[in-house]
PDB file of N, CA and C in Angstrom:
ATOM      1  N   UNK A   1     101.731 107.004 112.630  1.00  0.00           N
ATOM      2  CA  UNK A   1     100.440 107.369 112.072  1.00  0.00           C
ATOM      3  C   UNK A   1     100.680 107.938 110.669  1.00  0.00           C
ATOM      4  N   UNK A   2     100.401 107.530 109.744  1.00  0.00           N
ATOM      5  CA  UNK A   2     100.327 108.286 108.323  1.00  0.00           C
ATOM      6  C   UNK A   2      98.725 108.574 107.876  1.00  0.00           C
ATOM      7  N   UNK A   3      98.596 109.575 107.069  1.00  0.00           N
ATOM      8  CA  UNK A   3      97.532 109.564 106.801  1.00  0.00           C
ATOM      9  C   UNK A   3      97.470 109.581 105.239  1.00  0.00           C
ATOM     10  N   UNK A   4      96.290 109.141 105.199  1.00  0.00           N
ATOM     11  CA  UNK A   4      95.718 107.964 103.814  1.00  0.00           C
ATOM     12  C   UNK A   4      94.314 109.061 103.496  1.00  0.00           C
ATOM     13  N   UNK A   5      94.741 108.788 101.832  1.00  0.00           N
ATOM     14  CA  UNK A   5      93.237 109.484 101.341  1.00  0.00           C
ATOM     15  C   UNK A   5      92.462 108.536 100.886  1.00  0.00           C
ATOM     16  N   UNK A   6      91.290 108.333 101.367  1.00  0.00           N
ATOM     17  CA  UNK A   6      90.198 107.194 100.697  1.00  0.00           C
ATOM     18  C   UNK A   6      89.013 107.669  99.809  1.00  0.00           C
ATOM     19  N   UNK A   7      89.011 106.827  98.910  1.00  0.00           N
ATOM     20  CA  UNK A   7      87.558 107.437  97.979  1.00  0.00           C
ATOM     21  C   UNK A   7      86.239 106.099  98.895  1.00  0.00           C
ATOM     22  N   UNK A   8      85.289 106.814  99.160  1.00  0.00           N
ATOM     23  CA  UNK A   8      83.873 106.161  99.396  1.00  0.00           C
ATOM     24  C   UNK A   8      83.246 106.862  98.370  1.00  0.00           C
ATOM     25  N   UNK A   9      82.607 105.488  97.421  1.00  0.00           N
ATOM     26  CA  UNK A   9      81.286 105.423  96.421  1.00  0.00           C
ATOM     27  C   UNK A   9      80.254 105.360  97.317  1.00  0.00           C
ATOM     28  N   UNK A  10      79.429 106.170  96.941  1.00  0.00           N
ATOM     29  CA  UNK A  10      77.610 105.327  97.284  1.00  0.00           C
ATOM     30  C   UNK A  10      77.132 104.874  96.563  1.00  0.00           C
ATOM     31  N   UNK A  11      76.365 103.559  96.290  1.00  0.00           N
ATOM     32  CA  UNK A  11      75.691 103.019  95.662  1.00  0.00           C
ATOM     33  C   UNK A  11      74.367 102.578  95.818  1.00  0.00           C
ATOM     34  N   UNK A  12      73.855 102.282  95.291  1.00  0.00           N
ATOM     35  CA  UNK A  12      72.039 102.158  95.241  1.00  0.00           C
ATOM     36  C   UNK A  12      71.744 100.947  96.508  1.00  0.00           C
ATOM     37  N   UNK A  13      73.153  99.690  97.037  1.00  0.00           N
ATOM     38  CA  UNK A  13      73.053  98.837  98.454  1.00  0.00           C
ATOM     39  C   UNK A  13      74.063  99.032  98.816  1.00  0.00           C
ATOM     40  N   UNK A  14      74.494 100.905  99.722  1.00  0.00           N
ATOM     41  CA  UNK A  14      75.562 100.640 100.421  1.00  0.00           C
ATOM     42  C   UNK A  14      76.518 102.006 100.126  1.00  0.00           C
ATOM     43  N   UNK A  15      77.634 101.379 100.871  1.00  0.00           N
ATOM     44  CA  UNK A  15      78.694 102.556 100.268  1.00  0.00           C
ATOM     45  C   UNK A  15      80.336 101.670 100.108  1.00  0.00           C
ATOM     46  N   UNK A  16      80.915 101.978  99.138  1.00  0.00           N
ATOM     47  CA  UNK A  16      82.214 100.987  99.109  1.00  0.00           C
ATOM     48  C   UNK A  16      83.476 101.900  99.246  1.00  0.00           C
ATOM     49  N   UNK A  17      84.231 101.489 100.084  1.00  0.00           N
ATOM     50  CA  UNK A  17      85.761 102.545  99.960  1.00  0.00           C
ATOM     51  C   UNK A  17      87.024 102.019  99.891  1.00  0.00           C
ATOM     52  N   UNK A  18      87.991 102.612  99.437  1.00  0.00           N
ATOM     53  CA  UNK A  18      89.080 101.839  98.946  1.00  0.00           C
ATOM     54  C   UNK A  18      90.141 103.193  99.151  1.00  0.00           C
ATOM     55  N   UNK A  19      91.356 103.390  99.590  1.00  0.00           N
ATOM     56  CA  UNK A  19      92.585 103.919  99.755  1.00  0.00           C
ATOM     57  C   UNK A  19      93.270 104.159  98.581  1.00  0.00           C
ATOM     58  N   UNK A  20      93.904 105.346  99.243  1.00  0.00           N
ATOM     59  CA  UNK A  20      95.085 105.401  97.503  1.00  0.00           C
ATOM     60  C   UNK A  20      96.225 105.147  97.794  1.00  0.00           C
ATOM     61  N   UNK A  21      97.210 104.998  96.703  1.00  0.00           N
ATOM     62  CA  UNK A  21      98.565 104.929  97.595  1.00  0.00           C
ATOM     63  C   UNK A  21      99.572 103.743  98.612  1.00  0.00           C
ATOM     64  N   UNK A  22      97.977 103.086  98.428  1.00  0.00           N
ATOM     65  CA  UNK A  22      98.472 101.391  99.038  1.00  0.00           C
ATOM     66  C   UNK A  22      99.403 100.794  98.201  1.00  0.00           C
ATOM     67  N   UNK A  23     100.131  99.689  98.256  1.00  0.00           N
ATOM     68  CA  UNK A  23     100.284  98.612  97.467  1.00  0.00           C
ATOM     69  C   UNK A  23      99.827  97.251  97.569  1.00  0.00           C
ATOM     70  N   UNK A  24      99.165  96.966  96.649  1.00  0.00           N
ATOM     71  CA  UNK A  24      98.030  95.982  96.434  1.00  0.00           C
ATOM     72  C   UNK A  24      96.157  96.414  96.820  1.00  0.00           C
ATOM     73  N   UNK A  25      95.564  95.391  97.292  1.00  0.00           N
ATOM     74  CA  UNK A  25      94.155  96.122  96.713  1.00  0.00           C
ATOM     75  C   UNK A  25      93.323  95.630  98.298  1.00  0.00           C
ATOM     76  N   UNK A  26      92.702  96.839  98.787  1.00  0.00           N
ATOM     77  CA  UNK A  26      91.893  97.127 100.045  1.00  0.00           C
ATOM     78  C   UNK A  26      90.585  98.057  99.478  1.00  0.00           C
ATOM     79  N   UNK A  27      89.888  96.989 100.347  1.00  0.00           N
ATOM     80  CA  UNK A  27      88.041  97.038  99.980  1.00  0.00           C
ATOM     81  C   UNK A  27      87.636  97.189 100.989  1.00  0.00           C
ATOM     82  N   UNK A  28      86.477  98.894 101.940  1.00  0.00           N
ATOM     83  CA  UNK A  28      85.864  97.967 102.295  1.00  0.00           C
ATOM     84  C   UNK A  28      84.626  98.689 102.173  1.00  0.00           C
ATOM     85  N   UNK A  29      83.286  97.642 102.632  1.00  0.00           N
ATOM     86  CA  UNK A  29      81.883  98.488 102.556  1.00  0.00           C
ATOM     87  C   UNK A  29      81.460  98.453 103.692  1.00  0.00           C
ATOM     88  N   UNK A  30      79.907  98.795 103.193  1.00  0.00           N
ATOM     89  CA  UNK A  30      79.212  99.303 104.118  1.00  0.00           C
ATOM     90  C   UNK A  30      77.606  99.988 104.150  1.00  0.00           C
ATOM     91  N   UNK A  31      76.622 100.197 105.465  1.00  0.00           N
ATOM     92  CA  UNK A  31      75.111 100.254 104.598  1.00  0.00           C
ATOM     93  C   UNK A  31      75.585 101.788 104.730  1.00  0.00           C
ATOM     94  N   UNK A  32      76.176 102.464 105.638  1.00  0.00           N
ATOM     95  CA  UNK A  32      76.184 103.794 105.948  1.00  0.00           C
ATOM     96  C   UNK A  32      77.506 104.386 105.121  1.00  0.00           C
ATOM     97  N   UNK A  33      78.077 105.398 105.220  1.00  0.00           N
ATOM     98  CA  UNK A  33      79.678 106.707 104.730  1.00  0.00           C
ATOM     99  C   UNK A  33      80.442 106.001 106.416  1.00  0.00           C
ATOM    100  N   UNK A  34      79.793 105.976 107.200  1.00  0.00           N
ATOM    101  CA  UNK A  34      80.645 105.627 108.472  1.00  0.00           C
ATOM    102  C   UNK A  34      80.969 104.410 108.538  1.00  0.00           C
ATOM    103  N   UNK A  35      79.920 103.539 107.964  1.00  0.00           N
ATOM    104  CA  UNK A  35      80.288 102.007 108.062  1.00  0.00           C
ATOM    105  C   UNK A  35      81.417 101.821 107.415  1.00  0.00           C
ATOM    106  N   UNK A  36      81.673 102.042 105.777  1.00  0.00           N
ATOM    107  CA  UNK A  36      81.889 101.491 104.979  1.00  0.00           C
ATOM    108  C   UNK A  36      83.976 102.258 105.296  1.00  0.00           C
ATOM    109  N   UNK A  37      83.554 103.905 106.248  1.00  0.00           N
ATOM    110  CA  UNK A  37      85.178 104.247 106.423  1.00  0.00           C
ATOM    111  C   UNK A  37      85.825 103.301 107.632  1.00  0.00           C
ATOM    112  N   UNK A  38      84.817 102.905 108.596  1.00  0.00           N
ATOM    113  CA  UNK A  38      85.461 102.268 109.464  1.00  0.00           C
ATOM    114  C   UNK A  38      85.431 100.604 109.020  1.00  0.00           C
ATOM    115  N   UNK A  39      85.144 100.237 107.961  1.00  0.00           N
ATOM    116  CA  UNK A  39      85.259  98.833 107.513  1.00  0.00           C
ATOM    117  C   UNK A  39      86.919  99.118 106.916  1.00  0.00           C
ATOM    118  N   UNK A  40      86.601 100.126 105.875  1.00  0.00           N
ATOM    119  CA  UNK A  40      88.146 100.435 105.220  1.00  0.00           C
ATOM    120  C   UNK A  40      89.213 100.630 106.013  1.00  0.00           C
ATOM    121  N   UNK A  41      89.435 101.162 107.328  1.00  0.00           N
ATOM    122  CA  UNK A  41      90.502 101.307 108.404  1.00  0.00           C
ATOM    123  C   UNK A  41      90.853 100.077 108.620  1.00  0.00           C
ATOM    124  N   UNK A  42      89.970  99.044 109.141  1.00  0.00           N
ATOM    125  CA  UNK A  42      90.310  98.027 109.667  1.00  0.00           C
ATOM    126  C   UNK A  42      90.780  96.804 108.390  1.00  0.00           C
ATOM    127  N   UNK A  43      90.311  96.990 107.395  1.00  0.00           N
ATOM    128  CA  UNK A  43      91.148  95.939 106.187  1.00  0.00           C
ATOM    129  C   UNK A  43      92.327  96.731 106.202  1.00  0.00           C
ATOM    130  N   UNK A  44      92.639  98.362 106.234  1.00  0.00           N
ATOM    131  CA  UNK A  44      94.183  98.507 105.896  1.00  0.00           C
ATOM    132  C   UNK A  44      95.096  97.765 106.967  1.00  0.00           C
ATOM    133  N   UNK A  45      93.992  97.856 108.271  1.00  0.00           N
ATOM    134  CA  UNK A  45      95.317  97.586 109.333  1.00  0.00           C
ATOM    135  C   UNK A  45      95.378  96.204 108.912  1.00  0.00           C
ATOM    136  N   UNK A  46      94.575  95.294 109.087  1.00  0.00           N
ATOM    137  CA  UNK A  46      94.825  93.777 108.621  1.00  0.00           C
ATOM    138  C   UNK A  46      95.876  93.582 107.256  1.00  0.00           C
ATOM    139  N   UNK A  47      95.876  94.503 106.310  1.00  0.00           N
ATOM    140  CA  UNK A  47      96.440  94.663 105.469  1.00  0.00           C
ATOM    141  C   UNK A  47      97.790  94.974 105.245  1.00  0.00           C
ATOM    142  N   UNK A  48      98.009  95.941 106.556  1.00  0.00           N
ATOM    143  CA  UNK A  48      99.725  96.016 107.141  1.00  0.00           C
ATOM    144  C   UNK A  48      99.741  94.988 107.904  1.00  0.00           C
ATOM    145  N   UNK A  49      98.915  94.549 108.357  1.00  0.00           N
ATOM    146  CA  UNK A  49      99.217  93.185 109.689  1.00  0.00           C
ATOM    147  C   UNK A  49     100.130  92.100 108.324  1.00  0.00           C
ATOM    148  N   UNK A  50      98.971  91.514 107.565  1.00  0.00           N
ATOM    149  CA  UNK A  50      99.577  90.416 106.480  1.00  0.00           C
ATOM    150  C   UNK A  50     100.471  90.655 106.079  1.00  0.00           C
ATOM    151  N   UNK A  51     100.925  91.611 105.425  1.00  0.00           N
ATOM    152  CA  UNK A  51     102.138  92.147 103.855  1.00  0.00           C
ATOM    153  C   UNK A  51     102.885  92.884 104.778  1.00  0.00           C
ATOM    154  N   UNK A  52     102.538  93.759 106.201  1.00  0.00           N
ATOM    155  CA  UNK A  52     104.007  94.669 106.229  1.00  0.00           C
ATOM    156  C   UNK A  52     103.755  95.962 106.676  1.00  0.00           C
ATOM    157  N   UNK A  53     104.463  96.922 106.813  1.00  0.00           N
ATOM    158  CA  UNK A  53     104.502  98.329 107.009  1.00  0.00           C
ATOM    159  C   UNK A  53     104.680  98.907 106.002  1.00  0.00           C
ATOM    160  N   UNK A  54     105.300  98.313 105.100  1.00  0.00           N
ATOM    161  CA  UNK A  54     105.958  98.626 103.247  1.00  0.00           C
ATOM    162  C   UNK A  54     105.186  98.955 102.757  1.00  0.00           C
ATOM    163  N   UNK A  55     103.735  98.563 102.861  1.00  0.00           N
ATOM    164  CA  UNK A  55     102.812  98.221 102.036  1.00  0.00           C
ATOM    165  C   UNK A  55     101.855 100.019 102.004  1.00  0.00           C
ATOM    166  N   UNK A  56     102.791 100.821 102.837  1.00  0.00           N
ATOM    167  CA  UNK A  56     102.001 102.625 103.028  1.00  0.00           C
ATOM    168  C   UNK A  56     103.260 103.342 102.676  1.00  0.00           C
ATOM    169  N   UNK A  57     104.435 102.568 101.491  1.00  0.00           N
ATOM    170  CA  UNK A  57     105.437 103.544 101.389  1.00  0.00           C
ATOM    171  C   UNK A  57     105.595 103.045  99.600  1.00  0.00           C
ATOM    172  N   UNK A  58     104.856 103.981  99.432  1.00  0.00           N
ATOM    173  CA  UNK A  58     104.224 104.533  97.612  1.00  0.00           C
ATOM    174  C   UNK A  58     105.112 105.841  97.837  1.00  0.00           C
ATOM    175  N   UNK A  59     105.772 105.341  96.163  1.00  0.00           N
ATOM    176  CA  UNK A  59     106.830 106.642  95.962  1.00  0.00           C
ATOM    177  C   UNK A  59     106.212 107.180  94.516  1.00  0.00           C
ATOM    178  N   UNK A  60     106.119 107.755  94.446  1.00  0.00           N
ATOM    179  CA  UNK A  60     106.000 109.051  94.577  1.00  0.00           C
ATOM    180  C   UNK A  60     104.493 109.043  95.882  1.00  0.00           C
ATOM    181  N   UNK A  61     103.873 109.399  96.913  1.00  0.00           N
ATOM    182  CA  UNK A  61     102.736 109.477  97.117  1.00  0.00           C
ATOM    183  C   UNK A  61     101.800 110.597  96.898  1.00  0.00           C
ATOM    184  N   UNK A  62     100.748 109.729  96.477  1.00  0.00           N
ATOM    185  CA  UNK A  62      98.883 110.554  95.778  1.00  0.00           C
ATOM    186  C   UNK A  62      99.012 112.125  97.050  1.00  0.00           C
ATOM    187  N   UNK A  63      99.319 113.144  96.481  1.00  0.00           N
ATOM    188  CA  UNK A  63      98.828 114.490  96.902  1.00  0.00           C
ATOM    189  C   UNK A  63      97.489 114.762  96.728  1.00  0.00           C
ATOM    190  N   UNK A  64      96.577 114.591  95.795  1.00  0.00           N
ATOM    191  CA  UNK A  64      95.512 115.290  96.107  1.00  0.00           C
ATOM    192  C   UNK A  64      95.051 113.992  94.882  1.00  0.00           C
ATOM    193  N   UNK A  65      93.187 114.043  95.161  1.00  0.00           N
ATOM    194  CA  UNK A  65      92.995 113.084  94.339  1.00  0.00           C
ATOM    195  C   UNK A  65      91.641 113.976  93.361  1.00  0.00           C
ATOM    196  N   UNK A  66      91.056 113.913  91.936  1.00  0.00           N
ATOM    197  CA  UNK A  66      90.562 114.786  91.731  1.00  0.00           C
ATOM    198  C   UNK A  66      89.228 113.180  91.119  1.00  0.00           C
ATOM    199  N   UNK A  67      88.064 113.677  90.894  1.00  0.00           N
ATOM    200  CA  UNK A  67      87.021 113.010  90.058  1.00  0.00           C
ATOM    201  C   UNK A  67      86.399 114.250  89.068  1.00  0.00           C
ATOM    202  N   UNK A  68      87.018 113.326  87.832  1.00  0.00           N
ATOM    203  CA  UNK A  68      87.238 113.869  86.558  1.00  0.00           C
ATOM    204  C   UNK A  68      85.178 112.854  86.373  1.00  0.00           C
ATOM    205  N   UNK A  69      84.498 113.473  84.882  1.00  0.00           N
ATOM    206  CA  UNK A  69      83.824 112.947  84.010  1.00  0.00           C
ATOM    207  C   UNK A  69      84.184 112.857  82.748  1.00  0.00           C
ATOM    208  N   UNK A  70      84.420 112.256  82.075  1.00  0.00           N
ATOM    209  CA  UNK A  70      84.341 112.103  80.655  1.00  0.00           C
ATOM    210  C   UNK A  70      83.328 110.996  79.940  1.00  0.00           C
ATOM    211  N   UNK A  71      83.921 110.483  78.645  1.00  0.00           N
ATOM    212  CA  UNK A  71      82.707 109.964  77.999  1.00  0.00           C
ATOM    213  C   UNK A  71      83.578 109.060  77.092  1.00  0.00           C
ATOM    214  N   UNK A  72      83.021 107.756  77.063  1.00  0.00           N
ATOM    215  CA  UNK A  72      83.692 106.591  76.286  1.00  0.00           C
ATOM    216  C   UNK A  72      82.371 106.165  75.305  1.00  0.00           C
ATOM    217  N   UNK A  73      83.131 105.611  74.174  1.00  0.00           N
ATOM    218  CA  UNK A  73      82.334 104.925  73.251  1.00  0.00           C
ATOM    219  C   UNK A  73      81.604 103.086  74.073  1.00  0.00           C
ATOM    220  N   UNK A  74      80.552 103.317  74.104  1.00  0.00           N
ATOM    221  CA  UNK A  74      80.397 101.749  74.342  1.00  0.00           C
ATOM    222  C   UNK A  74      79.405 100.732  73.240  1.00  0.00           C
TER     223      UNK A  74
END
């Protein structure tokens, strides 16, 4: 069992979540915060199923994750 930190967005249709610390790229959504974490569990496991066990051994691994704001020219 390792444990994984995930960011869930809400968005205006839904909620989308994605893992840190993986290697390579896991999506998943959802209409609900519950849908969209238990969509994301089940792409990681499919995700170690395809690529491996390797694929949850990130060196250095994400300790804490922060959401910063700033401001870009567009």
């Amino acid at each position: 069992m390792k444990n994984l930190k995930i960011i869930v967005e809400k968005h205006p249709d839904g909620y989308v979540a994605y893992p840190l610390g993986i290697k390579g790229v896991v999506v998943g959504q959802g209409d609900t915060y519950d849908d969209a974490l238990s969509d994301i569990k089940s792409a990681i496991r499919f995700h170690m199923e395809t690529f491996g066990p390797d694929v949850l051994l990130v060196d250095p691994p994400v300790l804490e994750a922060y959401i910063a704001d700033t401001e870009v020219e567009a």
